[in-house]
Structures are given as C-alpha cells and as structure tokens.
N, C-alpha and C. Protein backbone atom coordinates (compact mmCIF):
# COMPACT_ATOMS: atom_id res chain seq x y z
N UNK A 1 0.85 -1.19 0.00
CA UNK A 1 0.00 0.00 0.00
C UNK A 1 0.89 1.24 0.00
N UNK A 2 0.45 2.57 -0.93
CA UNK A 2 1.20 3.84 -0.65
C UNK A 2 1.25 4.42 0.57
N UNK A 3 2.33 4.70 0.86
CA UNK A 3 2.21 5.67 1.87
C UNK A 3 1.90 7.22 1.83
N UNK A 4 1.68 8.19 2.49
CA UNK A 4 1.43 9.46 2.16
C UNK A 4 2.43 10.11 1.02
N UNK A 5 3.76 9.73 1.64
CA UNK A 5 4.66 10.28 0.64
C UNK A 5 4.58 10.20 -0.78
N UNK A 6 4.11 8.38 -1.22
CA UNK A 6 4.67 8.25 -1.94
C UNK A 6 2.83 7.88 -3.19
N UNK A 7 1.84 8.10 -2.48
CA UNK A 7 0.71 7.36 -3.33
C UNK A 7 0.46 8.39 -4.33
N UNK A 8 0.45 7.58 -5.56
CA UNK A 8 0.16 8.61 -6.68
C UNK A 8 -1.11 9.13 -6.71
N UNK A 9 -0.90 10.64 -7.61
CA UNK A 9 -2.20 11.57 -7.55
C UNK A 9 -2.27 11.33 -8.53
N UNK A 10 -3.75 11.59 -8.86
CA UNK A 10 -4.87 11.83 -10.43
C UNK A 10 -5.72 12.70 -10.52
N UNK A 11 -4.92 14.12 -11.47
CA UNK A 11 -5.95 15.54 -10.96
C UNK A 11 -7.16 14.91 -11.73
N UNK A 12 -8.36 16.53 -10.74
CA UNK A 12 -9.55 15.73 -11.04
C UNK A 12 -9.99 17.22 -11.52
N UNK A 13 -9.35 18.51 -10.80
CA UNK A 13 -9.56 19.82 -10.87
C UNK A 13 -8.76 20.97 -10.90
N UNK A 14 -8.40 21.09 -12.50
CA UNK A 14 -6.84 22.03 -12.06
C UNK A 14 -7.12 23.38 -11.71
N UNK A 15 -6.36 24.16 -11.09
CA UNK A 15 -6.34 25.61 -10.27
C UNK A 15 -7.06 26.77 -11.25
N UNK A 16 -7.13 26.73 -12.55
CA UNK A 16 -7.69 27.46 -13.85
C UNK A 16 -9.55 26.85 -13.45
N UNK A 17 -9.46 25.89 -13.30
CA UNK A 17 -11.31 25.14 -12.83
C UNK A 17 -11.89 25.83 -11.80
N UNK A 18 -10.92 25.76 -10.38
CA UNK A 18 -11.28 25.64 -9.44
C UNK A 18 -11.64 26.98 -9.01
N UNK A 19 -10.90 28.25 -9.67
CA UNK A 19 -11.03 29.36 -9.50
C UNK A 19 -11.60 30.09 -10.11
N UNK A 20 -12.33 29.61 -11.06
CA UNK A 20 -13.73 30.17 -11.76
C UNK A 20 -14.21 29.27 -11.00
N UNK A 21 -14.51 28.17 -10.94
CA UNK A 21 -15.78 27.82 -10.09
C UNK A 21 -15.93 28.15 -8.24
N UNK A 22 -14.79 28.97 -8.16
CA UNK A 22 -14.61 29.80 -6.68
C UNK A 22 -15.80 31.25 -7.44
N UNK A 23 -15.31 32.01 -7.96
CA UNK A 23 -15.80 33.43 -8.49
C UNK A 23 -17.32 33.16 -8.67
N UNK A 24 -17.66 31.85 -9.22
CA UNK A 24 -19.39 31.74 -9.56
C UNK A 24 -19.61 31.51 -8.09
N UNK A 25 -18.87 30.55 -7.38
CA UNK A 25 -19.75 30.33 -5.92
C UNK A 25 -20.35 31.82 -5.13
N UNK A 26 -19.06 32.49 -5.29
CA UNK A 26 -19.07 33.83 -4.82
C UNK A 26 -19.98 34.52 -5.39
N UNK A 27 -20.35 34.48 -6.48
CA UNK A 27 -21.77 35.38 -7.01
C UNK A 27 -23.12 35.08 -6.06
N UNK A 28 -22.88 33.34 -6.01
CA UNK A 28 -24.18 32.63 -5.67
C UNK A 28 -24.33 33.33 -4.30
N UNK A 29 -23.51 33.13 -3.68
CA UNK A 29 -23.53 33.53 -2.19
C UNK A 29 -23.53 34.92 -2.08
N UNK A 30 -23.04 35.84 -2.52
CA UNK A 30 -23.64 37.29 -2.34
C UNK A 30 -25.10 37.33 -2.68
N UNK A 31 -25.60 36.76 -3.66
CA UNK A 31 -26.58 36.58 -3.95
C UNK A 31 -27.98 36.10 -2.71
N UNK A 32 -27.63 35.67 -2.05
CA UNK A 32 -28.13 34.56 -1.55
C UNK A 32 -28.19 35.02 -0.15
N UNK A 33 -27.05 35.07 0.28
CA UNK A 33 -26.81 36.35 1.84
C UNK A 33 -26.49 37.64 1.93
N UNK A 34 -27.06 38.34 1.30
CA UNK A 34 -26.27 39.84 0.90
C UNK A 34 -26.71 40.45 2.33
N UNK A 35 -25.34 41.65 2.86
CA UNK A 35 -24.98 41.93 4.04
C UNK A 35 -24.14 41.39 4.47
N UNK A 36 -23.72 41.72 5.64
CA UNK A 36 -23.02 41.55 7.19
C UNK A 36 -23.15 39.72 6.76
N UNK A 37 -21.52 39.38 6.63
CA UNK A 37 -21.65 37.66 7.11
C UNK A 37 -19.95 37.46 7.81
N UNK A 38 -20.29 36.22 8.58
CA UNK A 38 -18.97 36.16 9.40
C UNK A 38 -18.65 34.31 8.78
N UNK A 39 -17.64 34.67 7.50
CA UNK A 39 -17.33 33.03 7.13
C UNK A 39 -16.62 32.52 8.30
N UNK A 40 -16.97 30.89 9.18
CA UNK A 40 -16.55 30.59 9.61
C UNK A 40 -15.38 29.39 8.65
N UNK A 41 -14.37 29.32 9.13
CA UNK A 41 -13.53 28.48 7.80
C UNK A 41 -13.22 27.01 8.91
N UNK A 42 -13.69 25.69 8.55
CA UNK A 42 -13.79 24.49 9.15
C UNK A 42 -11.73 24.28 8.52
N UNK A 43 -10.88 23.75 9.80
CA UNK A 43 -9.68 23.80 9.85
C UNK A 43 -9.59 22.34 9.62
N UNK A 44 -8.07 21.62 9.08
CA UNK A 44 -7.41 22.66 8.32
C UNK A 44 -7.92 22.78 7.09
N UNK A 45 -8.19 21.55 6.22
CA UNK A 45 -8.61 21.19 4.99
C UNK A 45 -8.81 22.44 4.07
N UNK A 46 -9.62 23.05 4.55
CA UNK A 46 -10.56 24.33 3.87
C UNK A 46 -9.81 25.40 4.23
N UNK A 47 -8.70 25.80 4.53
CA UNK A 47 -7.81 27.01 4.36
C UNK A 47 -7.60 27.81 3.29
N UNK A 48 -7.04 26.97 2.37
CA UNK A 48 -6.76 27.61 0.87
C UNK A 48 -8.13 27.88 0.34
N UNK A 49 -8.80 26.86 0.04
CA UNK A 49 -9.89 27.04 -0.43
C UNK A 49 -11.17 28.46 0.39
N UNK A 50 -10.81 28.72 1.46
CA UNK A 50 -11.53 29.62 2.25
C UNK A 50 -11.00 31.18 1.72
N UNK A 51 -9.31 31.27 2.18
CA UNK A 51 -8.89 32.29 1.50
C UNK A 51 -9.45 32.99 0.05
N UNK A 52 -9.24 32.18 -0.44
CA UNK A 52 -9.64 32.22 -2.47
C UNK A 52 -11.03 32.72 -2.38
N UNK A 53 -11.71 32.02 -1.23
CA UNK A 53 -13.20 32.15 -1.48
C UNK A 53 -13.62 33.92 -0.69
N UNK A 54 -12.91 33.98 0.06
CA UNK A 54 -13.10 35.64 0.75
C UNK A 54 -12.85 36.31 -0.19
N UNK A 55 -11.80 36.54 -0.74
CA UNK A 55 -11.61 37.46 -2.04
C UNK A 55 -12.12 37.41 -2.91
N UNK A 56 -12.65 36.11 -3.12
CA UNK A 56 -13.64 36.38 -4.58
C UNK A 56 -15.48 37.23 -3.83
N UNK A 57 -15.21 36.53 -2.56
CA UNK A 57 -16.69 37.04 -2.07
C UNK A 57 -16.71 38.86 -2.35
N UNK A 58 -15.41 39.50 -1.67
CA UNK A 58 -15.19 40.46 -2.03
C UNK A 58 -15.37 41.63 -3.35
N UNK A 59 -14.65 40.63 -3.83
CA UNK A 59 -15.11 41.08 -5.65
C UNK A 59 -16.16 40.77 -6.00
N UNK A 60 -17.22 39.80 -5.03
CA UNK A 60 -18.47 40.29 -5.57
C UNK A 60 -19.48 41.06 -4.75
N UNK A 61 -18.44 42.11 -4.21
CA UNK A 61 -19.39 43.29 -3.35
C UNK A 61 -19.40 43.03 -1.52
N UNK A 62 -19.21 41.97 -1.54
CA UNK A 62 -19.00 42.08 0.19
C UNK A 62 -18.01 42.12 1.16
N UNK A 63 -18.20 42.18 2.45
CA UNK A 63 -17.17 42.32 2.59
C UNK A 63 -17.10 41.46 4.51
N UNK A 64 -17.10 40.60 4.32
CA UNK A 64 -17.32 39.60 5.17
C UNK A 64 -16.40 39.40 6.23
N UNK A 65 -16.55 39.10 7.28
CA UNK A 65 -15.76 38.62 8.43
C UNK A 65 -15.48 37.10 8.42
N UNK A 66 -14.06 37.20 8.84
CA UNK A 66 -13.52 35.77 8.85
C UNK A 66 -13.13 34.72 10.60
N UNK A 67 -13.88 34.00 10.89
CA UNK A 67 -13.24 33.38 12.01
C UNK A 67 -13.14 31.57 11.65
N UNK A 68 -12.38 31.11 12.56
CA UNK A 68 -12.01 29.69 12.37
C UNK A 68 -12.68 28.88 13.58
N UNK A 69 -12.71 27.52 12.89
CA UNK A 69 -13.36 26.37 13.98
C UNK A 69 -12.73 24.74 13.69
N UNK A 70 -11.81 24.44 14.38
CA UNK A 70 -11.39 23.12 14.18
C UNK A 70 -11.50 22.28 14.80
N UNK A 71 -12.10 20.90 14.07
CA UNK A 71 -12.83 19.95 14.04
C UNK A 71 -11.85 18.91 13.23
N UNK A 72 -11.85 17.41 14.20
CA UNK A 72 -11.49 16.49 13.39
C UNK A 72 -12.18 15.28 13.34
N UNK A 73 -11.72 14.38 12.65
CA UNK A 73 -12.74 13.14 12.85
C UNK A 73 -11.50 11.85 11.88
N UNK A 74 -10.60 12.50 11.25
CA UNK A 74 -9.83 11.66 10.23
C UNK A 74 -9.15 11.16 11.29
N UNK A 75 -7.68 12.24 11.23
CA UNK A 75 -6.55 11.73 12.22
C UNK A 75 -6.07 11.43 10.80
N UNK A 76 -4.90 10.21 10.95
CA UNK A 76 -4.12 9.82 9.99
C UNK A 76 -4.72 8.89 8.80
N UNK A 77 -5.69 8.58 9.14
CA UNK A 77 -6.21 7.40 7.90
C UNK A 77 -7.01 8.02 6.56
N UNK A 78 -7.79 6.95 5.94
CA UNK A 78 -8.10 7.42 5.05
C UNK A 78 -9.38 7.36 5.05
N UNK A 79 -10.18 7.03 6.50
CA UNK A 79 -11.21 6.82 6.65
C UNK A 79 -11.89 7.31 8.32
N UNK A 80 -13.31 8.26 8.16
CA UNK A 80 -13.43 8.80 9.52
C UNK A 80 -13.66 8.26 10.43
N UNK A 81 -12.92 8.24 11.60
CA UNK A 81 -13.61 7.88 13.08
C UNK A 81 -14.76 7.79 12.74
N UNK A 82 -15.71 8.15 12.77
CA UNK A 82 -17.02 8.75 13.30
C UNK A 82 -17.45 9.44 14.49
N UNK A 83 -16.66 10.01 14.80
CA UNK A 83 -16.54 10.93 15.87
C UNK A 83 -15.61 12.05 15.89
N UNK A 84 -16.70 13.87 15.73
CA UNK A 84 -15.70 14.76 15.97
C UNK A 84 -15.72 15.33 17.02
N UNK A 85 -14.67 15.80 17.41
CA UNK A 85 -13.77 16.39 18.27
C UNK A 85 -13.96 17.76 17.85
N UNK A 86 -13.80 18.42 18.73
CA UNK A 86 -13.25 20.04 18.74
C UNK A 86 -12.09 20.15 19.30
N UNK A 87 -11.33 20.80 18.27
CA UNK A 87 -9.70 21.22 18.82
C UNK A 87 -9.48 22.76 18.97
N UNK A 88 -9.54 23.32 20.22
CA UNK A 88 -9.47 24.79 20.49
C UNK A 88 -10.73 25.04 21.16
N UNK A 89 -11.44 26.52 21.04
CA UNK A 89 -12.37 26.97 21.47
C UNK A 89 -13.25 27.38 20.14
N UNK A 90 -14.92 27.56 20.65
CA UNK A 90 -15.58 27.59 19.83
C UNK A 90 -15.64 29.07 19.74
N UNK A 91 -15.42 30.11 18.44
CA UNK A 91 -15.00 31.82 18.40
C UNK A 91 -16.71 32.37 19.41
N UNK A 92 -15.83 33.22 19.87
CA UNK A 92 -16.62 34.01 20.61
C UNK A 92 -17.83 35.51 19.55
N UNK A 93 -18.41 35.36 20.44
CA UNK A 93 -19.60 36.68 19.45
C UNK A 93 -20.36 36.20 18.54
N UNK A 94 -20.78 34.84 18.43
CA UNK A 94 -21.32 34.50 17.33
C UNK A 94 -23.19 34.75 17.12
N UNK A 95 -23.36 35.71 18.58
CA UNK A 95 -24.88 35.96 18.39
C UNK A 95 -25.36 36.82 17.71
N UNK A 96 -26.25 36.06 17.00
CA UNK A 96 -27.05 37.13 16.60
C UNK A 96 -25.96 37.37 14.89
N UNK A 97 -25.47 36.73 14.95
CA UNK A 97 -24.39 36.77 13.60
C UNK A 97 -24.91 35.68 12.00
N UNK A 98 -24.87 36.25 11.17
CA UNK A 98 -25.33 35.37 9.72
C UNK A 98 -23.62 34.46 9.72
N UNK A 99 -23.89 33.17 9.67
CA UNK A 99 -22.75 32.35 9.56
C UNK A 99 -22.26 31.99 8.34
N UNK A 100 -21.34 31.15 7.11
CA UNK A 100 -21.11 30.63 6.29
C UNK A 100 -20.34 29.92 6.77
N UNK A 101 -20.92 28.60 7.37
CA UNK A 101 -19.17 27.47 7.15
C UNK A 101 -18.91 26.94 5.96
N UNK A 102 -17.49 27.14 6.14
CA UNK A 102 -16.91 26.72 4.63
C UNK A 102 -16.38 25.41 5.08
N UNK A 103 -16.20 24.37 4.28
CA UNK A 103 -15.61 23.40 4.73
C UNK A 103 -15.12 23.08 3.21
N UNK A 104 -13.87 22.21 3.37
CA UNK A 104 -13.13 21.48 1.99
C UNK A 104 -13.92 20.10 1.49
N UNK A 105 -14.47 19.56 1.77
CA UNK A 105 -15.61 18.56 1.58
C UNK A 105 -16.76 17.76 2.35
N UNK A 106 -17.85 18.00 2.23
CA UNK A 106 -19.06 17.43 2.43
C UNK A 106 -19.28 16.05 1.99
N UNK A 107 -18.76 15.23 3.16
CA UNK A 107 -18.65 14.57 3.26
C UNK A 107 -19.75 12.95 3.91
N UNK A 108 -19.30 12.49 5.13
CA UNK A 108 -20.38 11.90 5.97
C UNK A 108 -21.39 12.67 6.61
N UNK A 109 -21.20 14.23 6.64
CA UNK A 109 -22.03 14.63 6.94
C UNK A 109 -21.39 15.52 8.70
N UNK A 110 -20.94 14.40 9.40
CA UNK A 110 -20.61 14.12 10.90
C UNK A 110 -20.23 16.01 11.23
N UNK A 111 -18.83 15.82 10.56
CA UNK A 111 -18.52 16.80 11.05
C UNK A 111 -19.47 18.92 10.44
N UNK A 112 -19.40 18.50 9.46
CA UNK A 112 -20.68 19.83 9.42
C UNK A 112 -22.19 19.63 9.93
N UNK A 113 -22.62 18.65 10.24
CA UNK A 113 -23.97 18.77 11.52
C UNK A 113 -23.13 19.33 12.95
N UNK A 114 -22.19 18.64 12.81
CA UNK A 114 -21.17 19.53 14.66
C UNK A 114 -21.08 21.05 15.03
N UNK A 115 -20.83 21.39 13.50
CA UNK A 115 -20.35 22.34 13.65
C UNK A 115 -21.42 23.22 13.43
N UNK A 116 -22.63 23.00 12.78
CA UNK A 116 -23.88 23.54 12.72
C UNK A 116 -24.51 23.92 13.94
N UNK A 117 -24.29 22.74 14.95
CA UNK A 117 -25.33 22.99 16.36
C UNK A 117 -24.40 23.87 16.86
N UNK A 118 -22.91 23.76 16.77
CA UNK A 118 -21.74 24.23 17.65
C UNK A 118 -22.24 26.27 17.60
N UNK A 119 -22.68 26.43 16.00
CA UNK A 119 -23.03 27.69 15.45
C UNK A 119 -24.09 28.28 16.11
N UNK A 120 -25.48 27.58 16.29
CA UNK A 120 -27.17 27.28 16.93
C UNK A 120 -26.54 27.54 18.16
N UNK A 121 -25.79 26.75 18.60
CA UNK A 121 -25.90 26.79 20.46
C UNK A 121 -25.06 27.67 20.51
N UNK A 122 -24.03 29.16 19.89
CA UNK A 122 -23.66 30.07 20.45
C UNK A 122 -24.24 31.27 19.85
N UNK A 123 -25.88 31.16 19.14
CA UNK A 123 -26.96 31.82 19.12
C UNK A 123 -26.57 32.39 17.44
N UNK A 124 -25.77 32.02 16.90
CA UNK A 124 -26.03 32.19 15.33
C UNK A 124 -27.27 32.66 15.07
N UNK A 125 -27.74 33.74 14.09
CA UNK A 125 -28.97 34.17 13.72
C UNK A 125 -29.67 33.09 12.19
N UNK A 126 -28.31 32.96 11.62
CA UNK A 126 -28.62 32.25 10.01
C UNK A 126 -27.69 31.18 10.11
N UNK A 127 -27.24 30.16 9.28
CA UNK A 127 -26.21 29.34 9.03
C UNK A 127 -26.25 28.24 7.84
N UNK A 128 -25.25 29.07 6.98
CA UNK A 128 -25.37 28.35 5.98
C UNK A 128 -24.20 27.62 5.86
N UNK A 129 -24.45 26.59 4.95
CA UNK A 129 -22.88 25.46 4.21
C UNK A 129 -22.68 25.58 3.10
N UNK A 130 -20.88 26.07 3.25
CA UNK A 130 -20.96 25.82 1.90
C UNK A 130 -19.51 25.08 1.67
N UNK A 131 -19.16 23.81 0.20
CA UNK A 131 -18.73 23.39 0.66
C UNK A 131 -17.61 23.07 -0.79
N UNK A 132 -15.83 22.91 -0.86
CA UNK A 132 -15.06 23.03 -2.57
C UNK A 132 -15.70 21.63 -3.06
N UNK A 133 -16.35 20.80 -1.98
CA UNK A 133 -16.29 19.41 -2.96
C UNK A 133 -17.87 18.81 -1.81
N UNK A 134 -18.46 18.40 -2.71
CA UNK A 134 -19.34 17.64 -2.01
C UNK A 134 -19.35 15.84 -2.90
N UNK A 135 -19.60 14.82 -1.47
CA UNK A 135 -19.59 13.50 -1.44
C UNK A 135 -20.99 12.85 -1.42
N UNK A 136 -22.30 13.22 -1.74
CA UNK A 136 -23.29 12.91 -1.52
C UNK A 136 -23.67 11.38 -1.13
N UNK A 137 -22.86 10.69 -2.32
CA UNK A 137 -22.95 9.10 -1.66
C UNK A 137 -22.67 8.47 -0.24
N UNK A 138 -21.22 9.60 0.28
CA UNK A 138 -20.79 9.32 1.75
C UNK A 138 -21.69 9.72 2.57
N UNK A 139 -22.60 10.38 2.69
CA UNK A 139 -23.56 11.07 3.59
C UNK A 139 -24.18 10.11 4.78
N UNK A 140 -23.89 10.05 5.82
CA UNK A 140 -24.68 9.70 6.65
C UNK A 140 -25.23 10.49 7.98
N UNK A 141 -25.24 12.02 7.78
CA UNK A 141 -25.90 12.76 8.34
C UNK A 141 -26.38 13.46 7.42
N UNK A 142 -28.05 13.77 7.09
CA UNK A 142 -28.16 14.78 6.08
C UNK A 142 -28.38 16.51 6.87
N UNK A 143 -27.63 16.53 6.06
CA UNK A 143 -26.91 18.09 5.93
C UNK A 143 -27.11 19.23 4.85
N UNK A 144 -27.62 20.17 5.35
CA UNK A 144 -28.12 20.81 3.58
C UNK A 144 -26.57 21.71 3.54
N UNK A 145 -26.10 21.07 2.33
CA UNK A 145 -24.94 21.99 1.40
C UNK A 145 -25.60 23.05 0.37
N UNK A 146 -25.64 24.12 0.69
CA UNK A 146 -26.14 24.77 -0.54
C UNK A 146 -25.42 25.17 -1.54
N UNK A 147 -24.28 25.45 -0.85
CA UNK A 147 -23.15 26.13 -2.09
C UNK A 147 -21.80 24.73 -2.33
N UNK A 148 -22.03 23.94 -3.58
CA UNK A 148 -21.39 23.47 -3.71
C UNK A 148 -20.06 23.56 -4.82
N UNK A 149 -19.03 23.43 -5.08
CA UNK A 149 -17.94 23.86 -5.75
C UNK A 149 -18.67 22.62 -7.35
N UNK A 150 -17.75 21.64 -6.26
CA UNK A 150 -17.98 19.82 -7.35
C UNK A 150 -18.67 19.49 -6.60
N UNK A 151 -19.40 18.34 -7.33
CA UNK A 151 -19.66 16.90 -6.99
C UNK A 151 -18.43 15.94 -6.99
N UNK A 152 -18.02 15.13 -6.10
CA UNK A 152 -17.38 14.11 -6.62
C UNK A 152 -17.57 12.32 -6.09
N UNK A 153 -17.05 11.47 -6.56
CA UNK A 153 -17.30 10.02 -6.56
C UNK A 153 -17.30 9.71 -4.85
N UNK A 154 -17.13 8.63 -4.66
CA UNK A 154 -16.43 8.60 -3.24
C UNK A 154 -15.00 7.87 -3.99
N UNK A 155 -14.15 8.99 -3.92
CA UNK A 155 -12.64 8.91 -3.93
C UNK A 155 -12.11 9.65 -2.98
N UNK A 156 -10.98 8.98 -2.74
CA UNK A 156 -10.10 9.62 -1.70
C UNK A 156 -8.94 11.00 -2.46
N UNK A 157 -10.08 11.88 -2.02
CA UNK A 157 -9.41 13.18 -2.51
C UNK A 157 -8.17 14.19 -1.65
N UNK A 158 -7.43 14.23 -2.39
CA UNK A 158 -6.14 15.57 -1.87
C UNK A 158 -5.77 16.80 -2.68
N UNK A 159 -5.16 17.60 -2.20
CA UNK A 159 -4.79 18.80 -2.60
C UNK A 159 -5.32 20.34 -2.47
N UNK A 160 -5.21 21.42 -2.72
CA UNK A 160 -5.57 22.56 -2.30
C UNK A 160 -6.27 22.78 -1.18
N UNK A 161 -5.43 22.24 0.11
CA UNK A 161 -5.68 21.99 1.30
C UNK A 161 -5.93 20.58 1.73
N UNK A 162 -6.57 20.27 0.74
CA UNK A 162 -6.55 18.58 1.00
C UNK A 162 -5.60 18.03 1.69
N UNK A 163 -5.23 17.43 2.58
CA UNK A 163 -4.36 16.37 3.04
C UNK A 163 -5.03 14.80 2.86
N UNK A 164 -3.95 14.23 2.81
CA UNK A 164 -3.53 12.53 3.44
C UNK A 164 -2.53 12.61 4.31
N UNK A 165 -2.61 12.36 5.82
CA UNK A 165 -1.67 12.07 6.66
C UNK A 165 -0.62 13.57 6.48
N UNK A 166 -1.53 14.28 6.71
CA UNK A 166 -0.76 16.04 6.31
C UNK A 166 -0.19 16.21 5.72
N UNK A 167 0.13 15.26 4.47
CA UNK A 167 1.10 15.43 2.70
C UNK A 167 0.16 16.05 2.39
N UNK A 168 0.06 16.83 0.95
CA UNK A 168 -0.42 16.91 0.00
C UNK A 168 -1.33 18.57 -0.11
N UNK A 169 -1.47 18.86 1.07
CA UNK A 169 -2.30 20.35 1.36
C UNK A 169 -1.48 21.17 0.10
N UNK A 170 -0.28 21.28 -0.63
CA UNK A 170 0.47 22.39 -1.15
C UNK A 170 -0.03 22.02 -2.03
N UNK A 171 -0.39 20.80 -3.22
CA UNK A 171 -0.89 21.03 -4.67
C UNK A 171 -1.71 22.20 -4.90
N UNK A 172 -1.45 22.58 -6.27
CA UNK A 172 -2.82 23.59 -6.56
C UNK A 172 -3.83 22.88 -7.25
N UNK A 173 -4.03 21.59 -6.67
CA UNK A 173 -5.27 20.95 -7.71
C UNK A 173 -5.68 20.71 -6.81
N UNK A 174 -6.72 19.51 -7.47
CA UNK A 174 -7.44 18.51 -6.46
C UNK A 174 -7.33 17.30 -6.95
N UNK A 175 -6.85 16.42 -5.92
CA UNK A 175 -6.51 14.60 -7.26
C UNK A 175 -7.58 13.67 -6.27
N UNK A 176 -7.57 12.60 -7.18
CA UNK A 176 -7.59 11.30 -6.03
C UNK A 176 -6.40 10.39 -5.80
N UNK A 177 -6.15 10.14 -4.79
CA UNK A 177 -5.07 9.10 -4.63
C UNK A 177 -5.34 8.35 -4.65
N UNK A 178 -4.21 7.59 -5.48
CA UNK A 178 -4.34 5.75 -5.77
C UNK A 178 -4.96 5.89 -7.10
C-alpha cells in the first residue's frame, strides 16, 4: 500500500477550474446572503480554499468577516472515526451573527452537523454550508450543502488543502489518490 509520501495523484480539478468555479460560488452567495456575514472556515482542509473564497466574495461586493473552527474526525487514515472532536475553542460573538461554514468537503455529513449545532448553540442568527467538494454518496448525516464547488465520486481526494496524513495540502489541484 502507498504511503502518504509516496501514493500517486490523479488531478480531477486544475487551479484554472477551481477558481472560476470559486468566483461563480461567490456570485451565488452574495446573492443569496447579501450583508453583514462572518465566514466561519472548518480547519485545516478548507484554508486555501476559504482564503480564495473571501476574495472572490469580495469582488463580488461584500465584505465579510472571517473566524475559524477546528474539528477532526480523520486523524491519519483514510477513513473517519465517526466521531468529531473540537480542537481549540468555539470563536466568541457568534450571536445574533449570519454564519457561512466553509468546509473542503461534504462529506459523511458528521462533522458539518457539529459544527452547525456548535453555530445554533452560540446563538447564530442564520447558518449556511458551503462546501469546494461535495460527497453525496458518503452522507450519513443529512446536511443541507447549498453552495457546492464539485460533486465528486467517493474517492479519496487531496490537494488545495486537502491532506492525506498532512502530505499533500500544497498542490494547486485537487486529485484522487491511488
């Protein structure tokens, strides 16, 4: 079996894709929440992809607040616990605030229902998902994604934040490994 280092990638979405289909998300979502929003960015996965996505939100007229929330459920494998964790504290001020979690893929579901109530129980006013890759087949919490980048298979995806075993976050694509 590959190890992180060494398992080959197969782009699925090169950086020219991903960043027009960042700029349309960003229409959708000004569209959709116009005003005052505070993106929360789900750690680490969704970093790059969060960044890209503020500035394009920007360029399409808003001008949004950024805070972070990290959540795990992987660890090193290639497959989730089923159980997330919170690593840190949950950001303070969130009442009465319009939310966007961004997350790098929508997945089982697990960890964006967490982070949904995590939003609800520190009095969030709105809360939406939005998400660079959604897994619909993996779903076993349903979860409404509204803003989705892709669809993709259930493959084991890396890159533009993506990790396997914390390799791979630096590509500017998105592959599957193996």
């Amino acid at each position: 079996m590959p190890t992180p280092e060494t398992a080959p990638v197969t782009p699925l979405f090169d950086a020219p894709t991903i960043a027009r289909r960042i700029d349309g998300m960003a229409a959708e979502i000004a569209a959709a929440m116009p005003g005052d929003v505070t993106v929360m960015v789900l750690l680490k996965g969704s970093f790059i992809f969060a960044a890209d996505l503020v500035r394009a939100l920007g360029r399409a007229g808003m001008t949004p607040q950024v805070d972070f929330l990290r959540l795990a459920s992987y660890g090193a494998g290639k497959e989730s616990s089923g159980i997330v964790r919170i690593i840190g504290d949950v950001p303070e001020g969130l009442a009465g605030r319009r939310i966007l979690l961004v997350d790098d893929i929508a997945d089982s579901g697990r960890s964006l229902n967490a982070a949904v109530r995590l939003m609800e129980e520190a009095g969030a006013a709105e809360v939406r998902i939005c998400a660079l890759l959604d897994k619909p087949s993996r779903r076993v919490v349903p979860v409404p994604v509204e803003f989705v980048g892709f669809s993709v298979d259930d493959l084991f995806v890396v890159g533009y934040g993506i990790d396997y075993a914390e390799g791979y976050r630096y590509l500017d694509f998105v592959g599957a490994v193996g």
